[in-house]
C-alpha atoms as a PDB file:
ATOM      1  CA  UNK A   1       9.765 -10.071   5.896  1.00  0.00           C
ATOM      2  CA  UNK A   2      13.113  -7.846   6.071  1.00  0.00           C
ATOM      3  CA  UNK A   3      13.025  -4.138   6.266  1.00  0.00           C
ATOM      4  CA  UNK A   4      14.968  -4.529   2.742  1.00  0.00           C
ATOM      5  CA  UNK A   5      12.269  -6.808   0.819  1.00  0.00           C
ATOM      6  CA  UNK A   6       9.662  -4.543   1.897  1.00  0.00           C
ATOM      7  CA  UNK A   7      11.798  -0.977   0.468  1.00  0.00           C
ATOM      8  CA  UNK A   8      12.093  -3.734  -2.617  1.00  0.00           C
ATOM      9  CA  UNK A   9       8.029  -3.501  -2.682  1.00  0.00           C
ATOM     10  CA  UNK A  10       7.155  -0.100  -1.942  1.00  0.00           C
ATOM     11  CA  UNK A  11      10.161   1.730  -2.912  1.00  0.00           C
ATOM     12  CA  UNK A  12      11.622   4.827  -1.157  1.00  0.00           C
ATOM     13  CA  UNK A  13       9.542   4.455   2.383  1.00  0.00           C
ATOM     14  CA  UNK A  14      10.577   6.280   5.477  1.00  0.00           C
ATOM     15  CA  UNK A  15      11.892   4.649   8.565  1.00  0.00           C
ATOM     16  CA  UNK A  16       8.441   5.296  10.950  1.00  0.00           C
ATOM     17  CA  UNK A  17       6.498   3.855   8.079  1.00  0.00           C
ATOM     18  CA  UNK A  18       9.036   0.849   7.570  1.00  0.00           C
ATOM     19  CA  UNK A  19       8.746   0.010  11.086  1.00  0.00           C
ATOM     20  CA  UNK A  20       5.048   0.155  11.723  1.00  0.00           C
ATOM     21  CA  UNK A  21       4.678  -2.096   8.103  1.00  0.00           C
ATOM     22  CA  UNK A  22       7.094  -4.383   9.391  1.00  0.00           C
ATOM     23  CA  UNK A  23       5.401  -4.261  13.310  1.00  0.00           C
ATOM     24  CA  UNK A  24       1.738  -4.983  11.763  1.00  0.00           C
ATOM     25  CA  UNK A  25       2.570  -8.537  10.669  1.00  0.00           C
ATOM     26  CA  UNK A  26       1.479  -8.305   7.311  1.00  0.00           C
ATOM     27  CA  UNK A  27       3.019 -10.692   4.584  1.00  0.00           C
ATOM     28  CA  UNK A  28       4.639  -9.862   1.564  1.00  0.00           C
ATOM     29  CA  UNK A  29       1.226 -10.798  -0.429  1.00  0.00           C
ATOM     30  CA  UNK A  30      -0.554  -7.957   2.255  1.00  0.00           C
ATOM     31  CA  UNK A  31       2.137  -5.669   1.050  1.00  0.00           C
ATOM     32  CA  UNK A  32       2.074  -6.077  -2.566  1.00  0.00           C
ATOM     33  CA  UNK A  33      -1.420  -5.983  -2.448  1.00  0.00           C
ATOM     34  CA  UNK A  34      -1.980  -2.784  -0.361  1.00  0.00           C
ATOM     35  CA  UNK A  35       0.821  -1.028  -2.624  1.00  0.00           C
ATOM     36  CA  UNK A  36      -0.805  -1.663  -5.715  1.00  0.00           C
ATOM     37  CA  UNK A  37      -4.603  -0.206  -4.335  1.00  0.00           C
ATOM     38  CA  UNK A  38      -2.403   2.922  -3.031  1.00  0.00           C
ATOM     39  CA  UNK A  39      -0.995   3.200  -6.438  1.00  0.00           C
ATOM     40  CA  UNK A  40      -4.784   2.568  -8.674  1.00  0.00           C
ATOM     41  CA  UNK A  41      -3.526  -0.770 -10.032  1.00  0.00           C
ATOM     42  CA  UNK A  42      -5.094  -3.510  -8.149  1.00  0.00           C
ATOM     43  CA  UNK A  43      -6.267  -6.591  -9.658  1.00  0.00           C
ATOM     44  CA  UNK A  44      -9.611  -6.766  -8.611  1.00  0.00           C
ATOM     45  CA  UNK A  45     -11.992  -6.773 -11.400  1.00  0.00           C
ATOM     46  CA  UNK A  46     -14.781  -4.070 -11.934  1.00  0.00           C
ATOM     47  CA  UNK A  47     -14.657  -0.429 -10.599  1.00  0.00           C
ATOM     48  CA  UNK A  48     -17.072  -0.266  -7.278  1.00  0.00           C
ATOM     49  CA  UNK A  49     -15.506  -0.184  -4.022  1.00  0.00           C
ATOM     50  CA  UNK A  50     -14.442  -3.089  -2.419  1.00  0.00           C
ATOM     51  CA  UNK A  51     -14.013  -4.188   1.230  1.00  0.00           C
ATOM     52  CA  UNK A  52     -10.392  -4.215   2.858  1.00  0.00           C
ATOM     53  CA  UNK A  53      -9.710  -6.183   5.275  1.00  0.00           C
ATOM     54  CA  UNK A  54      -7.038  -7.128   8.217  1.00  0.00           C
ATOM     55  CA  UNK A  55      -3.285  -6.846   7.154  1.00  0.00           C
ATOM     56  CA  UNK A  56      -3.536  -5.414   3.399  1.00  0.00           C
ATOM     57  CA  UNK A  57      -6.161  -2.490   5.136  1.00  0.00           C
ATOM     58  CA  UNK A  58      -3.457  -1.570   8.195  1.00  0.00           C
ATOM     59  CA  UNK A  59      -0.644  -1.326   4.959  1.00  0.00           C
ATOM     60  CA  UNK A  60      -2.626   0.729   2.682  1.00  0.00           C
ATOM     61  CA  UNK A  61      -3.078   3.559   5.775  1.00  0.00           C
ATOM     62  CA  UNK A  62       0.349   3.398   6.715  1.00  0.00           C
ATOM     63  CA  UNK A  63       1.118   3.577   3.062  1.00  0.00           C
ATOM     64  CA  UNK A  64      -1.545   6.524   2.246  1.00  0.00           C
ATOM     65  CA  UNK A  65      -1.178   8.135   5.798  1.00  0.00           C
ATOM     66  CA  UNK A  66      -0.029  12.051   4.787  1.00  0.00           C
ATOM     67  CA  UNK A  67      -0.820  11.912   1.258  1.00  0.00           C
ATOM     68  CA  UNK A  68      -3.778  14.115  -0.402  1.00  0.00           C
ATOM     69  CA  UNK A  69      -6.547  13.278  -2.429  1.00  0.00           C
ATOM     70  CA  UNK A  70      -5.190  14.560  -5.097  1.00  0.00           C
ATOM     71  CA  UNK A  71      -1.750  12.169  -4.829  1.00  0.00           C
ATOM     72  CA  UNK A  72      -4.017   9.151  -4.190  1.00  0.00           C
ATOM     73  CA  UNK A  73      -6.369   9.390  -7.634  1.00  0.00           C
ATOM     74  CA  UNK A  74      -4.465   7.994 -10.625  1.00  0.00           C
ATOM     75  CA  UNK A  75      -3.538  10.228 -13.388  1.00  0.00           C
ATOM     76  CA  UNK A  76      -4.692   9.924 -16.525  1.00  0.00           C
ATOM     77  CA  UNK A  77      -1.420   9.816 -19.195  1.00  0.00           C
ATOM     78  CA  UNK A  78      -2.011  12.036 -22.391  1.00  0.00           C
END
């Protein structure tokens, strides 16, 4: 994976966070997956937690790392 497919994924990303992504190994399935848990849109079904694991885990804490709470629960759209 390319430092340019993965800012195609995630979006605006800064460099440190690029570079430990792209240094963990993960696949562009691990990324896609881990973005769409940071964002409240993942695929699984039902709404208990679920167990991370390996690759899609180390993304979504590079991807969360800094972030509050608050930025990390979905909003609700009026």
């Amino acid at each position: 994976m390319t430092g340019e497919q993965l800012k195609q994924i995630v979006g605006s990303i800064d460099e440190q966070k690029l570079a430990a992504i792209l240094a963990s190994g993960a696949r562009i399935e691990d990324v896609v997956e881990a973005k769409a848990l940071a964002n409240g849109k993942s695929d699984v079904v039902g709404q208990g937690e679920q167990v991370i694991r390996g690759p899609v885990k180390e993304v979504l804490i590079i991807l969360t790392a800094g972030k509050s709470d608050h930025d990390l629960i979905p909003q609700q759209q009026t």
